[in-house]
Protein backbone atom coordinates (compact mmCIF):
# COMPACT_ATOMS: atom_id res chain seq x y z
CA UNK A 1 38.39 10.12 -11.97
CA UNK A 2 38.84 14.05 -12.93
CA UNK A 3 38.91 14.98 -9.31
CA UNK A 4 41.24 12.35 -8.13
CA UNK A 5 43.75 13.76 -5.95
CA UNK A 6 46.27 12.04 -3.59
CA UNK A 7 44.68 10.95 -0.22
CA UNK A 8 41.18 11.62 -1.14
CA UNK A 9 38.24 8.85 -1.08
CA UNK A 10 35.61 8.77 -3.25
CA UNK A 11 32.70 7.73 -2.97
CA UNK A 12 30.59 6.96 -6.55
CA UNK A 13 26.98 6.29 -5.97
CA UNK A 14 24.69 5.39 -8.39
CA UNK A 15 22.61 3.26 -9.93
CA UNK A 16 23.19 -0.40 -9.62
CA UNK A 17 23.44 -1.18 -13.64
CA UNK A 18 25.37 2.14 -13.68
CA UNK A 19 27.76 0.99 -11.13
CA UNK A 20 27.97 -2.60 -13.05
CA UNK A 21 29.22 -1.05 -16.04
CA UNK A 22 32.02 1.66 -14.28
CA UNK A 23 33.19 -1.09 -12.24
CA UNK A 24 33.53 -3.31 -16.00
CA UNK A 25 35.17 -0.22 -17.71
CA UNK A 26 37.57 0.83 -15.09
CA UNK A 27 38.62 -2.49 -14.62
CA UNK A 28 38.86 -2.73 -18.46
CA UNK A 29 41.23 0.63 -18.59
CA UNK A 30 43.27 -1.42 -15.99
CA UNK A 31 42.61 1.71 -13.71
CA UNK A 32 44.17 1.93 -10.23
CA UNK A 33 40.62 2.30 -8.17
CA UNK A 34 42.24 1.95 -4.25
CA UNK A 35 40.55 5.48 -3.71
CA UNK A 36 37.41 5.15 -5.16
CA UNK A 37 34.01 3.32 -3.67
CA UNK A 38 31.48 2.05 -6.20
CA UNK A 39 27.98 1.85 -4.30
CA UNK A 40 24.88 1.03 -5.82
CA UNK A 41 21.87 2.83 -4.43
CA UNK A 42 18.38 2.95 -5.86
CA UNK A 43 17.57 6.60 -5.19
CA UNK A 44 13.84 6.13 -5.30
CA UNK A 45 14.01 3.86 -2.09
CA UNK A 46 17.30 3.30 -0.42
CA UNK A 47 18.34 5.31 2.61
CA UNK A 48 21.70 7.76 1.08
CA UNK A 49 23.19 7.66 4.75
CA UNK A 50 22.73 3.88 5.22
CA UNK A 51 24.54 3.22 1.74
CA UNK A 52 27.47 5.66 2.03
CA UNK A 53 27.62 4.13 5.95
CA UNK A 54 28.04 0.77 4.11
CA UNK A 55 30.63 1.98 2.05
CA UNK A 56 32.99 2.91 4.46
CA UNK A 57 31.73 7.29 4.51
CA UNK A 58 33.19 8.75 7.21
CA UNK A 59 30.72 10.80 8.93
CA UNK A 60 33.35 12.72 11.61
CA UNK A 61 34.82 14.14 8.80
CA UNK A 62 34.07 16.84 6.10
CA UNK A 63 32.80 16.00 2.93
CA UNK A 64 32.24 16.78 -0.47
CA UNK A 65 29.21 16.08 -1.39
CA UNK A 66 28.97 16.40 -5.79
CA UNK A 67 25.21 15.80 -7.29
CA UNK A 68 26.10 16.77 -10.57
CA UNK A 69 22.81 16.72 -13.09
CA UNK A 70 21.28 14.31 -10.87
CA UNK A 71 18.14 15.84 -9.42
CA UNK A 72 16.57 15.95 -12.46
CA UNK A 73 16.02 12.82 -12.60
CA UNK A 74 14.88 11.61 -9.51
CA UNK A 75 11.72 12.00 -8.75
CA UNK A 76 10.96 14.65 -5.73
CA UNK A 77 10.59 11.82 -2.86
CA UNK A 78 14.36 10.96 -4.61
CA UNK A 79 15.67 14.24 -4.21
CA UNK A 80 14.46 14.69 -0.78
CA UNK A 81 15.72 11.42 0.39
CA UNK A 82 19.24 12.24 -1.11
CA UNK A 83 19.88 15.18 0.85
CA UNK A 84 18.64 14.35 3.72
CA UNK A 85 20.75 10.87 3.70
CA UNK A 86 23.74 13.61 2.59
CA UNK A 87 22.80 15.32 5.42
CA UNK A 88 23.06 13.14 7.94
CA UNK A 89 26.29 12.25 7.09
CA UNK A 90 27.64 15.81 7.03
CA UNK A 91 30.45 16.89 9.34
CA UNK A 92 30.73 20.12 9.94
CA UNK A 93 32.35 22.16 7.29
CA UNK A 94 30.91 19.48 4.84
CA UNK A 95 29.84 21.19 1.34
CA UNK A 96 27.07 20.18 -1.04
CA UNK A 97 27.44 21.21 -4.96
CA UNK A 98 24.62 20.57 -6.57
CA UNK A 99 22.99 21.42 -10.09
CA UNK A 100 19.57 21.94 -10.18
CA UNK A 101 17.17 22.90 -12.75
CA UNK A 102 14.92 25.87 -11.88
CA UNK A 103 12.22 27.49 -13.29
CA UNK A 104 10.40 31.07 -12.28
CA UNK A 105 8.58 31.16 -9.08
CA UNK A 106 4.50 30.71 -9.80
CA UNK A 107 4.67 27.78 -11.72
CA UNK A 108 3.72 24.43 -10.63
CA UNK A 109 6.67 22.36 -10.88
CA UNK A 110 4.54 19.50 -12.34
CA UNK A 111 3.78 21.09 -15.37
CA UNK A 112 7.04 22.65 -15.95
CA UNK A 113 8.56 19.07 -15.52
CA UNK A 114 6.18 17.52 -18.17
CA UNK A 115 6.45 19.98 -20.50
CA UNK A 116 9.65 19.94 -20.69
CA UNK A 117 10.01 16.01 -20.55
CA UNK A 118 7.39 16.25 -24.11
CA UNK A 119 9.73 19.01 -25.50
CA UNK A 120 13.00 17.13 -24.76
CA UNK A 121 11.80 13.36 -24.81
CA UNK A 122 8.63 12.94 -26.45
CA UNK A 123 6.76 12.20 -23.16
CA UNK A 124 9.27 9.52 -22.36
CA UNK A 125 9.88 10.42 -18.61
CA UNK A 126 13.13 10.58 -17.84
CA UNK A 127 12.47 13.79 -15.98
CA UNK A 128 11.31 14.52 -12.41
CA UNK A 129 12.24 17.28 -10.68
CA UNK A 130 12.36 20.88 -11.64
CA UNK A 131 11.53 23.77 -8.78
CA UNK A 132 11.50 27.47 -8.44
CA UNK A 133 14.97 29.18 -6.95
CA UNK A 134 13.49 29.48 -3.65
CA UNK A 135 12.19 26.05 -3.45
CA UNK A 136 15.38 24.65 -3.65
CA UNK A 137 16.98 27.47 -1.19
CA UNK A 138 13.71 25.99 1.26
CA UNK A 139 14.70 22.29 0.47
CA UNK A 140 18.43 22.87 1.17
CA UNK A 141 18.01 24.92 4.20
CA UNK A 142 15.35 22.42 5.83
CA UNK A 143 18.30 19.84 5.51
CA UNK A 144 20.43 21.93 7.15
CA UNK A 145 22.40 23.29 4.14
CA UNK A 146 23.57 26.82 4.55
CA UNK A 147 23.68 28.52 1.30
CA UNK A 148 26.39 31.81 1.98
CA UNK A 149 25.24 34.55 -0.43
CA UNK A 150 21.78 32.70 -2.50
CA UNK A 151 22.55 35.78 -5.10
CA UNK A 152 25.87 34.64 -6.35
CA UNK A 153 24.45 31.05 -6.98
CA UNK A 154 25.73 30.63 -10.43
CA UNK A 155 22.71 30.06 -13.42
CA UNK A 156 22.90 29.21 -17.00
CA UNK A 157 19.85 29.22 -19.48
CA UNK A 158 19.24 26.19 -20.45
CA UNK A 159 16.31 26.43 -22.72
CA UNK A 160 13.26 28.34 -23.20
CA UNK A 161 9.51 26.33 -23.20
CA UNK A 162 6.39 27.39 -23.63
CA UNK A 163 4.71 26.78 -20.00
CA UNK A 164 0.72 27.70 -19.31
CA UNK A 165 0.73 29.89 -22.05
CA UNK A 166 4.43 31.86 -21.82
CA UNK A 167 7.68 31.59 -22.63
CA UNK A 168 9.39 30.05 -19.63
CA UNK A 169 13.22 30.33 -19.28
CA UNK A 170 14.38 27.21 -17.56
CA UNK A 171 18.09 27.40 -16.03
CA UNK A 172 20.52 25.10 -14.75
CA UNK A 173 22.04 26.42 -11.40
CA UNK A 174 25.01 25.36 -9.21
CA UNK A 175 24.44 25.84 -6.02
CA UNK A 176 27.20 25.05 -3.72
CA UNK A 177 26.09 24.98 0.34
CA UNK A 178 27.85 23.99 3.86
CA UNK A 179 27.11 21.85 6.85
C-alpha cells in the first residue's frame, strides 16, 4: 500500500496464511485493492514465474521486483528459486531491490546462519540464508541481474556475533540490480 501509485499493479506474493490474513485486513479497512494481486506461493517449492504468470505478471513489460527482508528466511534452494522465477519474468529494464544479509567472505554461511538463529531465536529456525557480498553479487549475476557499481550497494550493521571464534559484523545490504 505505501508504494501505491496511479496505474501501477502490484503484485503481493507471499505466503498462503500470510496472504489469508492481508486479504481479511484490507478487506476489513474497506481498502480499494483494484491494483493490487494477492498470490500465495510457498517459496520452498512453487515455481516464482509460474505463480506471478497465474496472477496476471506481465512479462513484456518492466518490472519492479521488491524482496524486502525476505531472503533471510528462505532457505538457499528458496532464494535461488525466487530469483530465478523473478528472472524469467524480467523484461528488459526490469529492476530487482533486494535486502540481503551478508557476512565477511571466509565464513561458511551455515554457521553464520545458526549462530545467529541461537543468538536471535534461541535455536528456533526462522533463519536460512546469510552469504558473503560476493556470493550474492555471483547469485544475482548467474540470474542475469546486472548490479551497476557493486561498491555503492548500500550496507547497514546489523549486529555483531561471535562466529568460529571472532567477532563477526553481520550487515543488512540493499542491493538494487537490472534485467
Amino acid at each position: 500500500m505505501r508504494f501505491r501509485h496511479s496505474g501501477v499493479r502490484f503484485f503481493d506474493l507471499d505466503l498462503p496464511d500470510v496472504v489469508a490474513d492481508k486479504a481479511r485486513r484490507l478487506e476489513a479497512m474497506d481498502t480499494d485493492t483494484t491494483h493490487i494481486t494477492l498470490a500465495a506461493v510457498d517459496f520452498g517449492t512453487a515455481d516464482v514465474a509460474a505463480v506471478l504468470a497465474r496472477a496476471g505478471q506481465d512479462a513484456q513489460q518492466p518490472t519492479l521486483f521488491i524482496a524486502e527482508h525476505l531472503v533471510l528466511f528462505l532457505e538457499p534452494g528458496g532464494v535461488e528459486r525466487l530469483l530465478a522465477g523473478v528472472s524469467s519474468r524480467a523484461a528488459s529494464g526490469s529492476a530487482l531491490a533486494i535486502t540481503a544479509e551478508v557476512h565477511p567472505a571466509g565464513l561458511e554461511s551455515g554457521l553464520v546462519v545458526s549462530t545467529v538463529d541461537d543468538v536471535m531465536f534461541s535455536g528456533a529456525g526462522p533463519l536460512h540464508t546469510i552469504r558473503s557480498r560476493d556470493a550474492w553479487l555471483a547469485l544475482f549475476q548467474q540470474n542475469g541481474w546486472q548490479i551497476e557499481d557493486a561498491d555503492e550497494v548500500t550496507s547497514v550493521n546489523h549486529f555483531e556475533l561471535p562466529v568460529a571464534g571472532r567477532s563477526v559484523q553481520i550487515r543488512t545490504q540493499f542491493i538494487t540490480a537490472t534485467a
